[in-house]
C-alpha atoms as a PDB file:
ATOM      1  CA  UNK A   1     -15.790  -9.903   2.315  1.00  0.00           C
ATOM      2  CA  UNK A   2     -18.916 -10.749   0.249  1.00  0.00           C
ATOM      3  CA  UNK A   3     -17.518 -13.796  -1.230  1.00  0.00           C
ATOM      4  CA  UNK A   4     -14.708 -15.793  -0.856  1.00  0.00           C
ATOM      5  CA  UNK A   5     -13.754 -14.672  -4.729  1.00  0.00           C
ATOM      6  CA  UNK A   6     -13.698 -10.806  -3.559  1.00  0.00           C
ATOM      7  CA  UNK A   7     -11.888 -11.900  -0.832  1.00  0.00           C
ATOM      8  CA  UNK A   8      -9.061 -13.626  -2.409  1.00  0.00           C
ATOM      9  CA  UNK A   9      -8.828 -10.646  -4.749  1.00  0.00           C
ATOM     10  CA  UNK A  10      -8.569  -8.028  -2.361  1.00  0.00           C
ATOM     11  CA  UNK A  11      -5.582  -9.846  -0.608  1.00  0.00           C
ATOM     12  CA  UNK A  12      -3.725 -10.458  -3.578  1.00  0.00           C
ATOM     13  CA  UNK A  13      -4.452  -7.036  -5.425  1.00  0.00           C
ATOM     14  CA  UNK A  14      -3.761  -5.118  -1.802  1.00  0.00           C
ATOM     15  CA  UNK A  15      -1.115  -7.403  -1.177  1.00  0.00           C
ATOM     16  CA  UNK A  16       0.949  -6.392  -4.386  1.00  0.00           C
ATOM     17  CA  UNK A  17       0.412  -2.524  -3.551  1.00  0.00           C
ATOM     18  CA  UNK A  18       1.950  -2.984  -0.085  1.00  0.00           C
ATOM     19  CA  UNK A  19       4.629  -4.718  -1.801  1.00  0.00           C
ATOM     20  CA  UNK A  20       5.259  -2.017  -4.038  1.00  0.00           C
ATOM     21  CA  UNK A  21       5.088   0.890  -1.713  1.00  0.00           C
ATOM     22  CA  UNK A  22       7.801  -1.083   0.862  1.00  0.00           C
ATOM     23  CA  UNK A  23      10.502  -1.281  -2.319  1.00  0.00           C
ATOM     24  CA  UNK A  24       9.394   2.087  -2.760  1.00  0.00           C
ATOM     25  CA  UNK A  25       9.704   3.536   0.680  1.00  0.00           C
ATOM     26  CA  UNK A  26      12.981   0.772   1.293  1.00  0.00           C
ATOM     27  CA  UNK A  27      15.269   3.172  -1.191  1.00  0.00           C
ATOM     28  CA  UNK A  28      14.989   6.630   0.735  1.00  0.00           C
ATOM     29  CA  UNK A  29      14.800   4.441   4.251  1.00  0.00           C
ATOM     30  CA  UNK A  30      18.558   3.140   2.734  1.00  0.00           C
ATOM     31  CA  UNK A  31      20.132   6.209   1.617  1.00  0.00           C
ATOM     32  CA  UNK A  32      18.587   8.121   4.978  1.00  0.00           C
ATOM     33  CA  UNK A  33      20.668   5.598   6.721  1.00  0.00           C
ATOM     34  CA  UNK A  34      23.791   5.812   4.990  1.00  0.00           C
ATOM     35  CA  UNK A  35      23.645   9.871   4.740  1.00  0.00           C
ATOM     36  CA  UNK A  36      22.332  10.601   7.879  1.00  0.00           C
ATOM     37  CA  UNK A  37      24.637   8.403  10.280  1.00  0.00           C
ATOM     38  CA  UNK A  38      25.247  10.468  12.954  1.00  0.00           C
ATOM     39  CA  UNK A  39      22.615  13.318  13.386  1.00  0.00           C
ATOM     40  CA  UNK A  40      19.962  12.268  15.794  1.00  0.00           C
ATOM     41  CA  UNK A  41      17.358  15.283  14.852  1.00  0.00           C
ATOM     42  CA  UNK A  42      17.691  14.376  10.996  1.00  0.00           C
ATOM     43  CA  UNK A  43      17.474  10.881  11.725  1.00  0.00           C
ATOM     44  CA  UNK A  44      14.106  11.477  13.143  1.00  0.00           C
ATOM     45  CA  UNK A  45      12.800  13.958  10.994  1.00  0.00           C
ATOM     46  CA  UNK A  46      13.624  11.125   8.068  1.00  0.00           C
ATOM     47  CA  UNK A  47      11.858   8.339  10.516  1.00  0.00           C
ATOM     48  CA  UNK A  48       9.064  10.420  10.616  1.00  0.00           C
ATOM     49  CA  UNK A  49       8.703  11.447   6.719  1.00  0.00           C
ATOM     50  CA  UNK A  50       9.053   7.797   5.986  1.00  0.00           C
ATOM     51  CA  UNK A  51       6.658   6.934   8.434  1.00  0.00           C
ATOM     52  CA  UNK A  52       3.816   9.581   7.172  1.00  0.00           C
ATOM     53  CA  UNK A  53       4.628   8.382   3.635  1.00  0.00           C
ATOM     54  CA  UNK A  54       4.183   4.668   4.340  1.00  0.00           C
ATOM     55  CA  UNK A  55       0.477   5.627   6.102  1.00  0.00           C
ATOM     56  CA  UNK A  56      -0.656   7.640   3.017  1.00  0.00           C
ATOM     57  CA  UNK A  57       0.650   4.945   1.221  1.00  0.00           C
ATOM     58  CA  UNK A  58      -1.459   2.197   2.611  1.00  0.00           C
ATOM     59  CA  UNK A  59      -4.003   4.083   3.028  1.00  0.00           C
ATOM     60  CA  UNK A  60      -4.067   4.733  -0.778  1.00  0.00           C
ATOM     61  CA  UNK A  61      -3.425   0.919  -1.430  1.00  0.00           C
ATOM     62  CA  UNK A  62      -6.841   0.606   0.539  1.00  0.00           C
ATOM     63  CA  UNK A  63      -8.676   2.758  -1.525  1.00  0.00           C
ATOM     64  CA  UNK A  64      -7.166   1.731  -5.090  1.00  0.00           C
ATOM     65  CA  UNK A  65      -8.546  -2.149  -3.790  1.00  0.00           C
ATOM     66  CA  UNK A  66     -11.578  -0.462  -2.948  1.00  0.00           C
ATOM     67  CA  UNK A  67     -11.918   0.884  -6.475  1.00  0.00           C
ATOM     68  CA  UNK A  68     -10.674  -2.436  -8.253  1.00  0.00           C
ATOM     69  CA  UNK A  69     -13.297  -4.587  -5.925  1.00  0.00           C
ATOM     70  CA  UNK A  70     -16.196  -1.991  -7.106  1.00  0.00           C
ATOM     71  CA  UNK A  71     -15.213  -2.309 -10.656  1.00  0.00           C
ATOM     72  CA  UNK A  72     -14.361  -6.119 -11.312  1.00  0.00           C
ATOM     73  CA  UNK A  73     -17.422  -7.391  -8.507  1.00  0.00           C
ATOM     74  CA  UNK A  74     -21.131  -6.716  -8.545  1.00  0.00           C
ATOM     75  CA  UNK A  75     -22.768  -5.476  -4.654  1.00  0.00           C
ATOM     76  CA  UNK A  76     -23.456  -9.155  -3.813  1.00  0.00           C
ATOM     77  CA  UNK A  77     -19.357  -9.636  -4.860  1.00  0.00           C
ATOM     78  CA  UNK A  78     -20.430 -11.634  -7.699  1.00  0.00           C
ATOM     79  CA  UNK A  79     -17.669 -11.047 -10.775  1.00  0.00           C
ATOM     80  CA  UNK A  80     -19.250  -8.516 -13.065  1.00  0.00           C
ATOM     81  CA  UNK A  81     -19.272 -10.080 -16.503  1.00  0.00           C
ATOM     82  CA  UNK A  82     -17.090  -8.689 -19.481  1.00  0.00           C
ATOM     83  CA  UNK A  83     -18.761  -6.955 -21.826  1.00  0.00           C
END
């Protein structure tokens, strides 16, 4: 949140990981559902997987932005020039 120019990076950057990692988690969610129908304890052991995955996930998305911010914007968030 140094600049406005870090700023609109990190959304769009972060935004495209947490896009990625909801197709991602969307296909086991899908075939849980249509496996699983009728088993309550397996149901919620799957909830729970997915859940734990999607937290890691974003979690990771945060850091990767991190990274990208530290390596395309100087400490003042200025862009870092190409060499």
């Amino acid at each position: 949140m140094r600049s406005q120019a870090t700023w609109d990076f990190a959304q769009k950057y972060h935004g495209r990981w947490c896009r990625n990692i909801g197709c991602f988690l969307l296909f086991p969610a899908v075939v849980a559902l249509l496996i699983i129908k009728d088993k309550n304890d397996s149901m919620t052991l799957m909830t729970t997987v997915n859940l734990i995955i999607g937290i890691v996930g974003l979690i990771f998305a945060v850091i990767i932005t991190e990274i990208a911010l530290r390596k395309n914007f100087d400490k003042n968030g200025n862009p870092k020039m190409e060499d």
